[in-house]
Protein backbone atom coordinates (compact mmCIF):
# COMPACT_ATOMS: atom_id res chain seq x y z
CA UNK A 1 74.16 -38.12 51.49
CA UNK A 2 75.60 -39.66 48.43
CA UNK A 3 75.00 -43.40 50.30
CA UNK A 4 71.39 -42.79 50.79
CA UNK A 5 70.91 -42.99 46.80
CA UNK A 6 73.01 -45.97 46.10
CA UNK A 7 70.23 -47.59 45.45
CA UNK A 8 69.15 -45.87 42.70
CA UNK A 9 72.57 -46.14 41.37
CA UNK A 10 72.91 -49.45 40.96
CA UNK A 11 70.45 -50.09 38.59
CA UNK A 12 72.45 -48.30 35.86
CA UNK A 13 73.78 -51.26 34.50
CA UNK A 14 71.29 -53.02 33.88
CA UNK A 15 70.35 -49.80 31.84
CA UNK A 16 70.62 -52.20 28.68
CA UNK A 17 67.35 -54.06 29.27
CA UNK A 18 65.52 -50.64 29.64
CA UNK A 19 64.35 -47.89 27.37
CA UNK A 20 67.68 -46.20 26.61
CA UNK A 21 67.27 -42.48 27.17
CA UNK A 22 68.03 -41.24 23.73
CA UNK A 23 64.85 -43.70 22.50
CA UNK A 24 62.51 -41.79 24.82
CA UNK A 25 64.08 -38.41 23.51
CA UNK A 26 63.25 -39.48 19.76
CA UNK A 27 59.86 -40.77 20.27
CA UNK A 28 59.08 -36.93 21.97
CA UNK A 29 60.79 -35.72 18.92
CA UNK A 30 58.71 -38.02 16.96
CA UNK A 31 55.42 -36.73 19.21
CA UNK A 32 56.23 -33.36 18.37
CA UNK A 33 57.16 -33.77 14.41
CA UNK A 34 53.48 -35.38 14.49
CA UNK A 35 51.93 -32.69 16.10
CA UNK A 36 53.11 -30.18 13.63
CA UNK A 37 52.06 -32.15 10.84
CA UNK A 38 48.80 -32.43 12.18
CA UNK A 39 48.27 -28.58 12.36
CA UNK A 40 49.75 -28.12 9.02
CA UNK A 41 47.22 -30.60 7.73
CA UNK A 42 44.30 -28.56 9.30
CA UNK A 43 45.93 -25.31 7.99
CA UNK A 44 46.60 -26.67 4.34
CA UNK A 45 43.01 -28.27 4.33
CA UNK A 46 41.02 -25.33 5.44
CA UNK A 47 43.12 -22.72 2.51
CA UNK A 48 42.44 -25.63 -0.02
CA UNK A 49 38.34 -25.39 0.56
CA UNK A 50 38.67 -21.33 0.78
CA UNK A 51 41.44 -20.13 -1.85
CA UNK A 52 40.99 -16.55 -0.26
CA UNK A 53 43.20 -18.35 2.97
CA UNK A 54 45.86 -19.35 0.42
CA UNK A 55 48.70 -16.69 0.74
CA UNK A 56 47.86 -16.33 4.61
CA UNK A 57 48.22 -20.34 4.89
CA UNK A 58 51.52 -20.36 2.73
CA UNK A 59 53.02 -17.24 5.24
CA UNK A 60 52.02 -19.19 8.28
CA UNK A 61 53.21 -22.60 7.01
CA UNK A 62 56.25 -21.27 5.91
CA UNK A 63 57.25 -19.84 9.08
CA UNK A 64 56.48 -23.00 11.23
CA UNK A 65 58.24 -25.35 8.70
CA UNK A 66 61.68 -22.56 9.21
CA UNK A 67 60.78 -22.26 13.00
CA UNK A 68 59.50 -25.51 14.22
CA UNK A 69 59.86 -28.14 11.66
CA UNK A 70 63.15 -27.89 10.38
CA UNK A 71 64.67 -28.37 13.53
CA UNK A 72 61.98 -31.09 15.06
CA UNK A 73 62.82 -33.06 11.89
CA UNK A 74 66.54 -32.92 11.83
CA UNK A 75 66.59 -33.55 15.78
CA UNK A 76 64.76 -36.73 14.57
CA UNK A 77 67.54 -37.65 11.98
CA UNK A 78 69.99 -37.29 14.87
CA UNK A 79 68.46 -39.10 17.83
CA UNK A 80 67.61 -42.14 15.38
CA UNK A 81 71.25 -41.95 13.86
CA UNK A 82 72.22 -42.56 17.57
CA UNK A 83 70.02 -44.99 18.33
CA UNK A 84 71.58 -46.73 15.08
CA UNK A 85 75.24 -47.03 16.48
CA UNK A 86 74.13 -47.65 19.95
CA UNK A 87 72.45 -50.76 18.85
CA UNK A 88 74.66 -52.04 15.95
CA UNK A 89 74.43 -55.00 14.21
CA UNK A 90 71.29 -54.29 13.36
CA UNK A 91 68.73 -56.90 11.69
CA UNK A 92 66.98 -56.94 8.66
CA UNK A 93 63.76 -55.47 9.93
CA UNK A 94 65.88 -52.58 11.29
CA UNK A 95 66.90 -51.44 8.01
CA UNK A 96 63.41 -51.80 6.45
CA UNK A 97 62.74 -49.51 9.02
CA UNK A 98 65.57 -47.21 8.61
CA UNK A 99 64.35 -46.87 4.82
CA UNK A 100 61.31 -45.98 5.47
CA UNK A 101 62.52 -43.49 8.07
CA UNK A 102 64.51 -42.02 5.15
CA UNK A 103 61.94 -41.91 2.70
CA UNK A 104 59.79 -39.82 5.53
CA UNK A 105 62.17 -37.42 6.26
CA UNK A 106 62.98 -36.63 2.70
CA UNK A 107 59.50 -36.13 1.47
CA UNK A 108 59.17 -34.01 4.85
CA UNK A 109 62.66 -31.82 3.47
CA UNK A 110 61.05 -31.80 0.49
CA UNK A 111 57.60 -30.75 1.25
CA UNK A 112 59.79 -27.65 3.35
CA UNK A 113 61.31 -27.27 0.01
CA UNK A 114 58.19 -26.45 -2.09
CA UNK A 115 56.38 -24.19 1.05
CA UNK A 116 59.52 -22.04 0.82
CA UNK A 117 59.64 -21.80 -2.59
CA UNK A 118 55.48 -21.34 -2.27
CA UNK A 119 56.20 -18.61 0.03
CA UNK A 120 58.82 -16.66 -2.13
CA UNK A 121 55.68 -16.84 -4.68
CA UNK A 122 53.47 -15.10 -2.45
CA UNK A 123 55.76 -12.35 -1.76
CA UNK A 124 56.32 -11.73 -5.37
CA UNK A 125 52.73 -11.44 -6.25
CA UNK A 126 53.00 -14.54 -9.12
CA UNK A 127 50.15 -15.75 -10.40
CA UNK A 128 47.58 -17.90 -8.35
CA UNK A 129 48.41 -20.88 -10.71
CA UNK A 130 51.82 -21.23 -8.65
CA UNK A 131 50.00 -21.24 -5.59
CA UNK A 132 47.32 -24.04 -6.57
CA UNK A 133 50.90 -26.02 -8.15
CA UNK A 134 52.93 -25.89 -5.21
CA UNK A 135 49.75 -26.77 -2.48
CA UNK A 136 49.05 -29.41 -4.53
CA UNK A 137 52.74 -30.55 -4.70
CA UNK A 138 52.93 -30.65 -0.63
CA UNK A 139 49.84 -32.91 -0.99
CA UNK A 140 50.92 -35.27 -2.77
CA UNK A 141 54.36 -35.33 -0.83
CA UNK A 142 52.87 -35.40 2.39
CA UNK A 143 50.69 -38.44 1.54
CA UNK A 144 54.11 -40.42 0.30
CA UNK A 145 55.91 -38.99 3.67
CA UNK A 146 52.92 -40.28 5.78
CA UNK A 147 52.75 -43.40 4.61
CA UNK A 148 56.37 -44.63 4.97
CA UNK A 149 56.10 -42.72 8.53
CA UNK A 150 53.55 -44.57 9.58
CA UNK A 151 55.30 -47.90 8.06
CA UNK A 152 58.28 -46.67 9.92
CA UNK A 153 56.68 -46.04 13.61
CA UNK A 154 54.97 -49.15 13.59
CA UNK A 155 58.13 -50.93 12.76
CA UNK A 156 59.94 -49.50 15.54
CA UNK A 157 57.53 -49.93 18.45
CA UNK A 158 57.36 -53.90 16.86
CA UNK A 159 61.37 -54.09 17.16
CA UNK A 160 60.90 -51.83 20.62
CA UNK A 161 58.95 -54.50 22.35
CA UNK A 162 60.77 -57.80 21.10
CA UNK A 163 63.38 -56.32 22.55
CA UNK A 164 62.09 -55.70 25.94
């Protein structure tokens, strides 16, 4: 039985001119970070035209960013940080990339940052001022974390297909 699949086998090394597994693992990681920014965006948009959906929006964002985010971001971290030392030396573009990879995930840390400390708000009953402060701190954030995200996944499917 074990001879009738030899010839899937022996295309294993040759593994090196293919998409390594732990690249297609990121980019779903990626897919999925993307996704939950996108809801958060609707979420965040829709409380900032109706203030009455503030506290609701700042409980439900808080939850997904402790529930969903968190770990969909730090699973991106550590399948890039693999994908680092599995194809060291790197060039120049590669750590232009990196950076900006850096500079997305910590504005995305960040951003969990203030909707925790939003959410603590809410529970406490603060004013509405803290509110209006922290929503408008995870905009600004979010723009700066898009951006060099963006910068970032373009640079990587460049460096992707000269590779190939």
């Amino acid at each position: 039985m074990l001879l009738e699949y030899r010839g899937i086998l022996e295309g294993f090394d040759k593994l090196e001119s293919c998409v390594h597994p732990v690249a297609i693992v990121h980019i779903i990681f990626i897919g999925l970070w993307c996704g939950v920014i996108a809801a958060e965006s609707v979420m965040e948009i829709s409380s900032y035209r109706r203030s009455v959906y503030q506290e609701h929006t700042a409980r439900m964002h808080y939850w997904i960013d402790v529930l969903i985010e968190m770990p969909i971001v730090l699973s991106v971290a550590v399948t890039g940080s693999v994908l680092v030392w599995i194809r060291w030396p790197l060039t120049g573009w590669h750590f232009i990339k990196i950076g900006c990879a850096c500079i997305a995930i910590a504005a995305n840390l960040l951003c969990i940052k203030w909707v925790i400390n939003r959410y603590k708000e809410t529970k406490h009953a603060t004013s509405k001022k803290a509110l209006v402060w922290y929503t408008t701190r995870i905009f600004s954030i979010a723009i700066v974390g898009g951006f060099f995200g963006i910068i970032s996944a373009i640079l990587g499917f460049i460096l992707a297909i000269r590779r190939m």
